[in-house]
C-alpha atoms as a PDB file:
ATOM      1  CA  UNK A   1     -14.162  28.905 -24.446  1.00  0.00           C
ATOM      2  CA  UNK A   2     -16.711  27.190 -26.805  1.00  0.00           C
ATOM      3  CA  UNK A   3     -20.111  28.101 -26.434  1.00  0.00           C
ATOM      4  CA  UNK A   4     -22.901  25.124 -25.963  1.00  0.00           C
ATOM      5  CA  UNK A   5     -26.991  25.342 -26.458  1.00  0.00           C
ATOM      6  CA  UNK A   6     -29.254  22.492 -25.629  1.00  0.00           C
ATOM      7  CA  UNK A   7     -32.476  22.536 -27.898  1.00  0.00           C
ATOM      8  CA  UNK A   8     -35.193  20.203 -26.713  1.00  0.00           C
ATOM      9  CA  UNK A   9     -36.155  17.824 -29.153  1.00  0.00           C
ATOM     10  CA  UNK A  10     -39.257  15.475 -28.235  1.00  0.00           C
ATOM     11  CA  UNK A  11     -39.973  11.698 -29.227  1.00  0.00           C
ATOM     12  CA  UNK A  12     -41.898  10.203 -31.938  1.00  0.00           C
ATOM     13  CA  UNK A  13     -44.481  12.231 -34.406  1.00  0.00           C
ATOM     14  CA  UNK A  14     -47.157  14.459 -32.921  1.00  0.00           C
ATOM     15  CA  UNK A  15     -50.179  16.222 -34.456  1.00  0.00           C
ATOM     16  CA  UNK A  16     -50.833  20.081 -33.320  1.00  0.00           C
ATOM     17  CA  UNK A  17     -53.168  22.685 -33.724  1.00  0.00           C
ATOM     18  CA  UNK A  18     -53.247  25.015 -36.528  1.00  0.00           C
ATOM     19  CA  UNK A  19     -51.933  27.713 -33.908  1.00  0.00           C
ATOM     20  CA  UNK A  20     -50.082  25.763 -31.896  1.00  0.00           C
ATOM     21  CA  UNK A  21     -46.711  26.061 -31.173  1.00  0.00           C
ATOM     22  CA  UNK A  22     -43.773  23.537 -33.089  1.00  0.00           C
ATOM     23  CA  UNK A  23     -41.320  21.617 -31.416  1.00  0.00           C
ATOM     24  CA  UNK A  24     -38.441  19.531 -32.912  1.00  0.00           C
ATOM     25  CA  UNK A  25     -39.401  15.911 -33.287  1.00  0.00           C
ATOM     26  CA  UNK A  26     -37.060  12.834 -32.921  1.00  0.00           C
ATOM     27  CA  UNK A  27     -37.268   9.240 -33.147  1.00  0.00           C
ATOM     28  CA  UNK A  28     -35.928   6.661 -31.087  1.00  0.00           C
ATOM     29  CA  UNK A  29     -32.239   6.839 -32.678  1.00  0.00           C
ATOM     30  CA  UNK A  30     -31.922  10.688 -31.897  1.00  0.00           C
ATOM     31  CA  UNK A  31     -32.742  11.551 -35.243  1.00  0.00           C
ATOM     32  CA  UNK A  32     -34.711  14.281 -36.798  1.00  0.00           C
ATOM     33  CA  UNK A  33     -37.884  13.069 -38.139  1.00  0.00           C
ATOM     34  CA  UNK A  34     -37.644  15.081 -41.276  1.00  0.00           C
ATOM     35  CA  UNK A  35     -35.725  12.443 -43.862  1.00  0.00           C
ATOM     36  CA  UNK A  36     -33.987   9.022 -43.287  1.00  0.00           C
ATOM     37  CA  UNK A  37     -30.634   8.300 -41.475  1.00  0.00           C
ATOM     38  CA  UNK A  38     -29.878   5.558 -43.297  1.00  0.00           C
ATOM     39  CA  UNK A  39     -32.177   2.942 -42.483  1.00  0.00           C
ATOM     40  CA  UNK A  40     -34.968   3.561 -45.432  1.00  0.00           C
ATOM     41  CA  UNK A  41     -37.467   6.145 -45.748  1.00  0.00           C
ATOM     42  CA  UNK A  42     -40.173   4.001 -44.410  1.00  0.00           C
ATOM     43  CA  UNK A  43     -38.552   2.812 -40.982  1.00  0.00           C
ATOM     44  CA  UNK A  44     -40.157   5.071 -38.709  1.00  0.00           C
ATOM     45  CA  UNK A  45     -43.740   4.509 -40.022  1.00  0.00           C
ATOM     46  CA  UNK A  46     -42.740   0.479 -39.705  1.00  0.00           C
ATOM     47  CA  UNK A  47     -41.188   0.872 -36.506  1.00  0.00           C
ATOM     48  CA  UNK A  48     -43.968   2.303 -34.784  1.00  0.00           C
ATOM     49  CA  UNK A  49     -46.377  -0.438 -36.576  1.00  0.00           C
ATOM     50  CA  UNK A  50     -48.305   2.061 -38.896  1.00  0.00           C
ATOM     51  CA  UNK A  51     -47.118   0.061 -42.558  1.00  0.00           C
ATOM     52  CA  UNK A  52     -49.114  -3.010 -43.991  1.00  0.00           C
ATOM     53  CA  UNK A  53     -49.203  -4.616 -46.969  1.00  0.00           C
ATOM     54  CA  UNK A  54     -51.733  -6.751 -48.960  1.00  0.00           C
ATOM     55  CA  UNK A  55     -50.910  -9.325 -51.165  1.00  0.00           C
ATOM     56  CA  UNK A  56     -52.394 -11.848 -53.707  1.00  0.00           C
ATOM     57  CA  UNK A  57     -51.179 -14.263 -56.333  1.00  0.00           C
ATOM     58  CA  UNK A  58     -52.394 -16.627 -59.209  1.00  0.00           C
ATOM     59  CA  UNK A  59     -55.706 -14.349 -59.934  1.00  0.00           C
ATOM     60  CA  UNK A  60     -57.119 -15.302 -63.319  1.00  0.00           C
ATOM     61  CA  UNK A  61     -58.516 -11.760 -64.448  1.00  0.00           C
ATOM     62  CA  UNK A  62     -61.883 -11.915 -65.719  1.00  0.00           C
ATOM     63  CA  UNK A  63     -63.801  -8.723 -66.839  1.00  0.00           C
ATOM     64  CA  UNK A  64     -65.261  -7.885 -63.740  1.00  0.00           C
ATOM     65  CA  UNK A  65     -61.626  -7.098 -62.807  1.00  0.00           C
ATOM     66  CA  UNK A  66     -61.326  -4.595 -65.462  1.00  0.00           C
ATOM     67  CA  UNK A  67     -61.034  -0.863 -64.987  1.00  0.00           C
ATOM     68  CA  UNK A  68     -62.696   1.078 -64.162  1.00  0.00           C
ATOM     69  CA  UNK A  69     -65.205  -0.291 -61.648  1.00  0.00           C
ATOM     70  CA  UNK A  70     -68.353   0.156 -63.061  1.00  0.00           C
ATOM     71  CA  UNK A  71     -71.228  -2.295 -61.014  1.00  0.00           C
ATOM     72  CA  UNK A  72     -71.446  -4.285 -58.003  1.00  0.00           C
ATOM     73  CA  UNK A  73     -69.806  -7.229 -59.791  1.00  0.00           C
ATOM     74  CA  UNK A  74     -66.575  -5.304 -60.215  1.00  0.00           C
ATOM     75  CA  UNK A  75     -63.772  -7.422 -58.731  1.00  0.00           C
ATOM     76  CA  UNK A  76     -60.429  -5.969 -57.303  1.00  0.00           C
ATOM     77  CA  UNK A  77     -57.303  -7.724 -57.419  1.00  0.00           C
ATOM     78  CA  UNK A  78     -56.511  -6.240 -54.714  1.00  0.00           C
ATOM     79  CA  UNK A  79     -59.314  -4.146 -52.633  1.00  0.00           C
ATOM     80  CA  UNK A  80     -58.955  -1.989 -49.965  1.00  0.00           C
ATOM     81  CA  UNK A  81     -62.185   0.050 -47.888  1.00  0.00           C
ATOM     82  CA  UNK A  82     -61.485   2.490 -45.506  1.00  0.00           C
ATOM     83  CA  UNK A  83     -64.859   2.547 -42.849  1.00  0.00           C
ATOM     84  CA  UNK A  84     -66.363   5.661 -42.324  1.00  0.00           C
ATOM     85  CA  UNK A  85     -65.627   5.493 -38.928  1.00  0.00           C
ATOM     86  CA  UNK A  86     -61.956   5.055 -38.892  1.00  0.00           C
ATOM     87  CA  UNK A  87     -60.732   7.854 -37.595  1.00  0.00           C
ATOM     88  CA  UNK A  88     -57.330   6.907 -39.845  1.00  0.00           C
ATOM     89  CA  UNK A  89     -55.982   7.721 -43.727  1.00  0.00           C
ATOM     90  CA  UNK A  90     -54.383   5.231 -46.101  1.00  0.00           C
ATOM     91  CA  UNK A  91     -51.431   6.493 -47.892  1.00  0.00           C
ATOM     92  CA  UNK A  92     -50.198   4.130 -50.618  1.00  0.00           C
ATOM     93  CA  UNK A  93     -46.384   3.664 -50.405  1.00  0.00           C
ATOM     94  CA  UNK A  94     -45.556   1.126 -53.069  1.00  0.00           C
ATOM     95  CA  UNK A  95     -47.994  -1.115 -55.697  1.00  0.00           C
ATOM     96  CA  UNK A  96     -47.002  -4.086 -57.510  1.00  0.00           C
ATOM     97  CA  UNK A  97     -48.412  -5.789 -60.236  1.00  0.00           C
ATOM     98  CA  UNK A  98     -47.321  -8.841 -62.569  1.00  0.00           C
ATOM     99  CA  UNK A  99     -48.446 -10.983 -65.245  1.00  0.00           C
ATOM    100  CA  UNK A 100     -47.672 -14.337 -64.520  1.00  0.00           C
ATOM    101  CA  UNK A 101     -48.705 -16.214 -68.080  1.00  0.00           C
ATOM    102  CA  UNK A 102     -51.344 -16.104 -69.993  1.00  0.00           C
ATOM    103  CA  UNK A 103     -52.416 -13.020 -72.917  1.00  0.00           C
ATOM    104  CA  UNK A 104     -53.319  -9.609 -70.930  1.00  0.00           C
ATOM    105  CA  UNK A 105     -55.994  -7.409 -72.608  1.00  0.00           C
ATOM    106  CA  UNK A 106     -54.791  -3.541 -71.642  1.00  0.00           C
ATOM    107  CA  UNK A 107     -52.219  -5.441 -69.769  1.00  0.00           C
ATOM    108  CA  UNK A 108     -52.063  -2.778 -66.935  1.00  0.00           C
ATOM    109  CA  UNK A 109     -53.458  -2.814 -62.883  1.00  0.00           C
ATOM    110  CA  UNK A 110     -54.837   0.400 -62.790  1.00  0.00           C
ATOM    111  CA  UNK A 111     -55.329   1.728 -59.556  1.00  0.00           C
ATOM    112  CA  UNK A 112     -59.257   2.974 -58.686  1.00  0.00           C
ATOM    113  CA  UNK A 113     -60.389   5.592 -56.122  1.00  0.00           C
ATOM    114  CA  UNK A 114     -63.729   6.417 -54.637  1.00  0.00           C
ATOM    115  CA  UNK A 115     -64.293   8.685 -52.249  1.00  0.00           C
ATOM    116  CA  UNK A 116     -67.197   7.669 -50.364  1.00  0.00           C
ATOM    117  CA  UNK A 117     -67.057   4.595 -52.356  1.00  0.00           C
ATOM    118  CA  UNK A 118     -66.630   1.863 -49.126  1.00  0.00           C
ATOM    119  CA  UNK A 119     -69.939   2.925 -47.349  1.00  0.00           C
ATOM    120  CA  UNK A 120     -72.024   0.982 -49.223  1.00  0.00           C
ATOM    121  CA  UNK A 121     -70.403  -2.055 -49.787  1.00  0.00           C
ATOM    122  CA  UNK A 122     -71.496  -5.000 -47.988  1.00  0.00           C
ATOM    123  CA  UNK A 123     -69.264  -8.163 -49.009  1.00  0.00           C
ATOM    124  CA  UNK A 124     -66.996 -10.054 -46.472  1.00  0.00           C
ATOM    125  CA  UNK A 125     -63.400  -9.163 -45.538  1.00  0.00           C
ATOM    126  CA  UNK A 126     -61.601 -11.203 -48.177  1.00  0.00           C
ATOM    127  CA  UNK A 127     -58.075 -11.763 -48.255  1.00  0.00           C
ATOM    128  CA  UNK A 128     -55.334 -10.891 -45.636  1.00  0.00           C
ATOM    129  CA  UNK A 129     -53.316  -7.834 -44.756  1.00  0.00           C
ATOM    130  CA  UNK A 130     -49.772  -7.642 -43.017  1.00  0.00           C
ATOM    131  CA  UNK A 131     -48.373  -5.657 -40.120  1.00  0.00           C
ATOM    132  CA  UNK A 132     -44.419  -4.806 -41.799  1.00  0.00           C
ATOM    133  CA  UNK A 133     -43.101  -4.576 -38.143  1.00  0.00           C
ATOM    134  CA  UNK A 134     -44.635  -7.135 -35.958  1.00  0.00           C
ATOM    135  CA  UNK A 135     -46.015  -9.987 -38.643  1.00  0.00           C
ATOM    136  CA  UNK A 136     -48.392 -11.853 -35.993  1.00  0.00           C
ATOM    137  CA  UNK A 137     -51.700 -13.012 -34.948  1.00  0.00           C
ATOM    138  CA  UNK A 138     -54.819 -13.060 -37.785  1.00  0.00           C
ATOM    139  CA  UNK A 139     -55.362 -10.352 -40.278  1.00  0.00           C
ATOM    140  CA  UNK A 140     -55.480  -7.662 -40.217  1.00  0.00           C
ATOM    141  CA  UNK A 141     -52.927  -7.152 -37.028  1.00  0.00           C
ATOM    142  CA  UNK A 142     -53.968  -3.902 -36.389  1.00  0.00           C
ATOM    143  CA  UNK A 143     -54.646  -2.552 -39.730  1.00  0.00           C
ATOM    144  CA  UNK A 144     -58.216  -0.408 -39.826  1.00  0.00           C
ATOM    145  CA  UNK A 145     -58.427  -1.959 -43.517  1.00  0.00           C
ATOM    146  CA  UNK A 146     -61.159  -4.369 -45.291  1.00  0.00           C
ATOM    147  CA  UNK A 147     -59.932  -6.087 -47.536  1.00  0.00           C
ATOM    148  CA  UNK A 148     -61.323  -7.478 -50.489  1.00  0.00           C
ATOM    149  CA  UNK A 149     -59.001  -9.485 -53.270  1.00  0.00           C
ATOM    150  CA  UNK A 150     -60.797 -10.907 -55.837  1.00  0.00           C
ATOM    151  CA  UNK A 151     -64.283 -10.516 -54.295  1.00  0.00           C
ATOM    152  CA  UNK A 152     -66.999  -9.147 -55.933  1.00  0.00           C
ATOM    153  CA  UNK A 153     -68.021  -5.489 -54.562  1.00  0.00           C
ATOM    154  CA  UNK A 154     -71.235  -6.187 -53.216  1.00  0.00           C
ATOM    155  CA  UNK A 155     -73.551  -3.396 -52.551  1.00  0.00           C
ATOM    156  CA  UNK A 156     -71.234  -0.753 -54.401  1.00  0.00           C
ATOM    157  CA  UNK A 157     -72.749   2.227 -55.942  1.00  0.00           C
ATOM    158  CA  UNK A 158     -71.490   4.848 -58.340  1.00  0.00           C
ATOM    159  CA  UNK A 159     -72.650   7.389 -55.982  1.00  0.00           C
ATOM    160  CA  UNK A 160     -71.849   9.880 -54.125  1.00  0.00           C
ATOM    161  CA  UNK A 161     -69.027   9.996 -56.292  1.00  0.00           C
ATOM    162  CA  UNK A 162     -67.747   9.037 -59.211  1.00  0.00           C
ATOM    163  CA  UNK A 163     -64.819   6.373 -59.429  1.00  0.00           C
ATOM    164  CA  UNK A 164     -61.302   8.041 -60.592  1.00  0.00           C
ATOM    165  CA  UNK A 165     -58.274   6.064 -62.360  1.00  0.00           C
ATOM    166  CA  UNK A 166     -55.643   7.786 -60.665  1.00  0.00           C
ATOM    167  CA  UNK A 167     -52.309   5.204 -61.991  1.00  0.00           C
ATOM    168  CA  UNK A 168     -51.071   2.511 -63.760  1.00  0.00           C
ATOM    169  CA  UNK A 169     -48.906  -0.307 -62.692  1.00  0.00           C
ATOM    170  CA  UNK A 170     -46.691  -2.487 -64.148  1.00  0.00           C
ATOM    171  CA  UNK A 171     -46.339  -2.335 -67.675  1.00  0.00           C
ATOM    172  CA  UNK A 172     -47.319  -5.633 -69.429  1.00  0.00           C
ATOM    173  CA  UNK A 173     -47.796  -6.239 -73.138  1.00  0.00           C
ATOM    174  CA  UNK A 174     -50.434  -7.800 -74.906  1.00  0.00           C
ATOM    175  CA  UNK A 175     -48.505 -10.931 -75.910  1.00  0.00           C
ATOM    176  CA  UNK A 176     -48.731 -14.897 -74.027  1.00  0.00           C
ATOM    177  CA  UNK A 177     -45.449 -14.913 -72.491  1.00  0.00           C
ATOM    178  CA  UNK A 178     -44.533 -16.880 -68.980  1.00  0.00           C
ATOM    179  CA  UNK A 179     -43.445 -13.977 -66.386  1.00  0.00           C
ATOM    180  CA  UNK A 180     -44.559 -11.391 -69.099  1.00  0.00           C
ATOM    181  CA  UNK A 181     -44.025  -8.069 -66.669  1.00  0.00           C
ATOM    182  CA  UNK A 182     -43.195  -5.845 -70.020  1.00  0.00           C
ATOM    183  CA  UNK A 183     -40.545  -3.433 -70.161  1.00  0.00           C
ATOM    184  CA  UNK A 184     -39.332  -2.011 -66.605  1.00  0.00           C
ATOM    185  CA  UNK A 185     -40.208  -2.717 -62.679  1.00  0.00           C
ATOM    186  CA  UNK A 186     -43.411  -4.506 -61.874  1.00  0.00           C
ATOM    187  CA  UNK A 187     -42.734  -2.675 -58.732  1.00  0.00           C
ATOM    188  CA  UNK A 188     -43.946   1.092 -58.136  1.00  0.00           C
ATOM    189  CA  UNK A 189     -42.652   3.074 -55.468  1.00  0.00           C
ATOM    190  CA  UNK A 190     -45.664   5.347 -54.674  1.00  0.00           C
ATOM    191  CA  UNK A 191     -44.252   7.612 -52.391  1.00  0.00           C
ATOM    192  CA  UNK A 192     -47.697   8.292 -50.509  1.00  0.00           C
ATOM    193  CA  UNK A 193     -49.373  10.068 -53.632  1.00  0.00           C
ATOM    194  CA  UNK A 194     -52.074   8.737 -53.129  1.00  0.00           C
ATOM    195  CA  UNK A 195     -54.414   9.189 -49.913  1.00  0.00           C
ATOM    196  CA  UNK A 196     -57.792   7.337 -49.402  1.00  0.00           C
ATOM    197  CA  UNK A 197     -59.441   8.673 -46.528  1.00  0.00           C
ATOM    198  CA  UNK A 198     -62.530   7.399 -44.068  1.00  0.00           C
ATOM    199  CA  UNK A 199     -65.368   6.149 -46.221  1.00  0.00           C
ATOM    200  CA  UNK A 200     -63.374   5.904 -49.206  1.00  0.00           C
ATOM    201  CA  UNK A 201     -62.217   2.693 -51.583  1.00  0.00           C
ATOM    202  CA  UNK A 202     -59.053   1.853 -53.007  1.00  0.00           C
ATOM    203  CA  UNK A 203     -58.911  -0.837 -55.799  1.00  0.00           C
ATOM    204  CA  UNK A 204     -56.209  -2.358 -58.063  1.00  0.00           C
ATOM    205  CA  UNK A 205     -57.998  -2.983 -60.742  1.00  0.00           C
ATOM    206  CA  UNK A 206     -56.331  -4.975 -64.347  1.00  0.00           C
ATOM    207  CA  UNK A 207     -56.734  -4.272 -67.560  1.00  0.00           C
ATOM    208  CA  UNK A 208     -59.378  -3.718 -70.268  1.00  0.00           C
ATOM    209  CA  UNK A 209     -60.535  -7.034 -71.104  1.00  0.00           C
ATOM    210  CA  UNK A 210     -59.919 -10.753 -69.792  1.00  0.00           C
ATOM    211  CA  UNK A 211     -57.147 -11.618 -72.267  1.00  0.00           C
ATOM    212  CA  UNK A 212     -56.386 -15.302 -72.156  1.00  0.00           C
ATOM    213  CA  UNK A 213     -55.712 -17.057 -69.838  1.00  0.00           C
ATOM    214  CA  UNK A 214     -54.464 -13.863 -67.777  1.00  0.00           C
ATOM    215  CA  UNK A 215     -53.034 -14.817 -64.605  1.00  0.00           C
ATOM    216  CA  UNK A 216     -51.507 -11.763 -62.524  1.00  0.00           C
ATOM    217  CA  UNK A 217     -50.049 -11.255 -58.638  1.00  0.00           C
ATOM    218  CA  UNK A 218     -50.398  -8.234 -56.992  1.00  0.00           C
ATOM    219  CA  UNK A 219     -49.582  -5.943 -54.083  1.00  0.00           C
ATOM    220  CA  UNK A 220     -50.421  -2.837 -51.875  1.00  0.00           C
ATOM    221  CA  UNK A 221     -48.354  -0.841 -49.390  1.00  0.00           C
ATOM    222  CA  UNK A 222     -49.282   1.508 -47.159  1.00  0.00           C
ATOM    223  CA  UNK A 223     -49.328   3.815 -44.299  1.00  0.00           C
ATOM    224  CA  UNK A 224     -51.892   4.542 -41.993  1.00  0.00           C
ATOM    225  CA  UNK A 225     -52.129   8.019 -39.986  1.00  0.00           C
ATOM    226  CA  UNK A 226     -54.726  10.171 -37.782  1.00  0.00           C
ATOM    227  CA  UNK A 227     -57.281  11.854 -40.172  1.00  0.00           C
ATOM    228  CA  UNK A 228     -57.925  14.623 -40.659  1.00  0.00           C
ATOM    229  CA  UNK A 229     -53.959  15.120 -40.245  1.00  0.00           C
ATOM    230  CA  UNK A 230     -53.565  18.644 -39.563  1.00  0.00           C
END
């Protein structure tokens, strides 16, 4: 006679107290929600309408795009506050970023955090952010993000904190060549090392200098989850 044992196992992700006691969680396909059963790592943050994505393309770098940001005029390729107020955490999945034509200078994106950094910034949303799972209605469908592509950073401050250069993306060289990406993937997977919290600002950031002619696209990926998370 075999012997049988029914472990409870409850639905969808599910924050607890530091004392509290652990159950088994599951997703809507009966699986474990410890690693992927086949259908990506990220399906069952996009399934439950948590992943969004920025994107820009054709931006002609000047030097207020390089890194890092250093004044008000600084200008993200791709920009991304978190308000104070959020009650939510960005955690970057996957960054892209491509020169299109033109002569780079320092021919990275090189990706810029500040904690505390979006509280003072006053410029307009600016640009548009995507929902992976449902795609509809305006920006920023449901997304706690600002954004702010190629805008300049108005109001910014270098306090409380200073800006860090946590990455570089893509891999361009310094020579004029059409769809110049350099040796490798323009694309980064991430994997959600880095984590910009309330009042915090994310930027993708290019280069050293304006280069000639430097045309680049770019993109950010991204999770969004209760914070604090534990």
């Amino acid at each position: 006679m075999s012997a049988s044992f029914l472990t409870n196992v409850l639905r969808g992700i599910q924050r607890i107290a530091a004392t509290g006691e652990m159950a088994l969680r599951g997703g809507g396909y009966s699986q474990l929600l410890v690693n992927d059963i086949g259908l990506g790592r990220y399906f069952e943050m996009v399934n439950q309408g948590q992943v969004f994505t920025s994107m820009i393309k054709a931006v002609t770098v000047a030097a207020t795009h390089n890194s890092p940001i250093a004044a008000a005029t600084a200008t993200p390729v791709i920009g991304l506050a978190n308000p104070l107020t959020s009650g939510k955490a960005g955690v970057l999945l996957h960054s892209s970023f491509s020169t299109v034509s033109g002569t780079p200078a320092g021919g990275q994106g090189v990706l810029n955090v500040q904690a505390g950094g979006a509280n003072n910034i006053s410029a307009a949303a600016a640009g548009s952010i995507t929902n992976r799972l449902t795609q509809a209605g305006p920006s920023p469908q449901g997304s706690i993000m600002k954004p702010l592509n190629n805008t300049a950073l108005t109001g910014w401050a270098a306090n409380p904190n200073a800006v860090a250069e946590v990455d570089l993306i893509g891999s361009a060289t310094a020579a004029a060549a059409a769809g110049n990406t350099g040796p490798g993937d323009s694309g980064q997977d991430i994997a959600g090392l880095t984590i910009w919290t309330p009042g915090d600002l994310l930027a993708l950031m290019a280069g050293s200098g304006a280069g000639t002619a430097w045309i680049v696209n770019g993109s950010l990926t991204w999770v969004e989850i209760p914070w604090p998370f534990n």
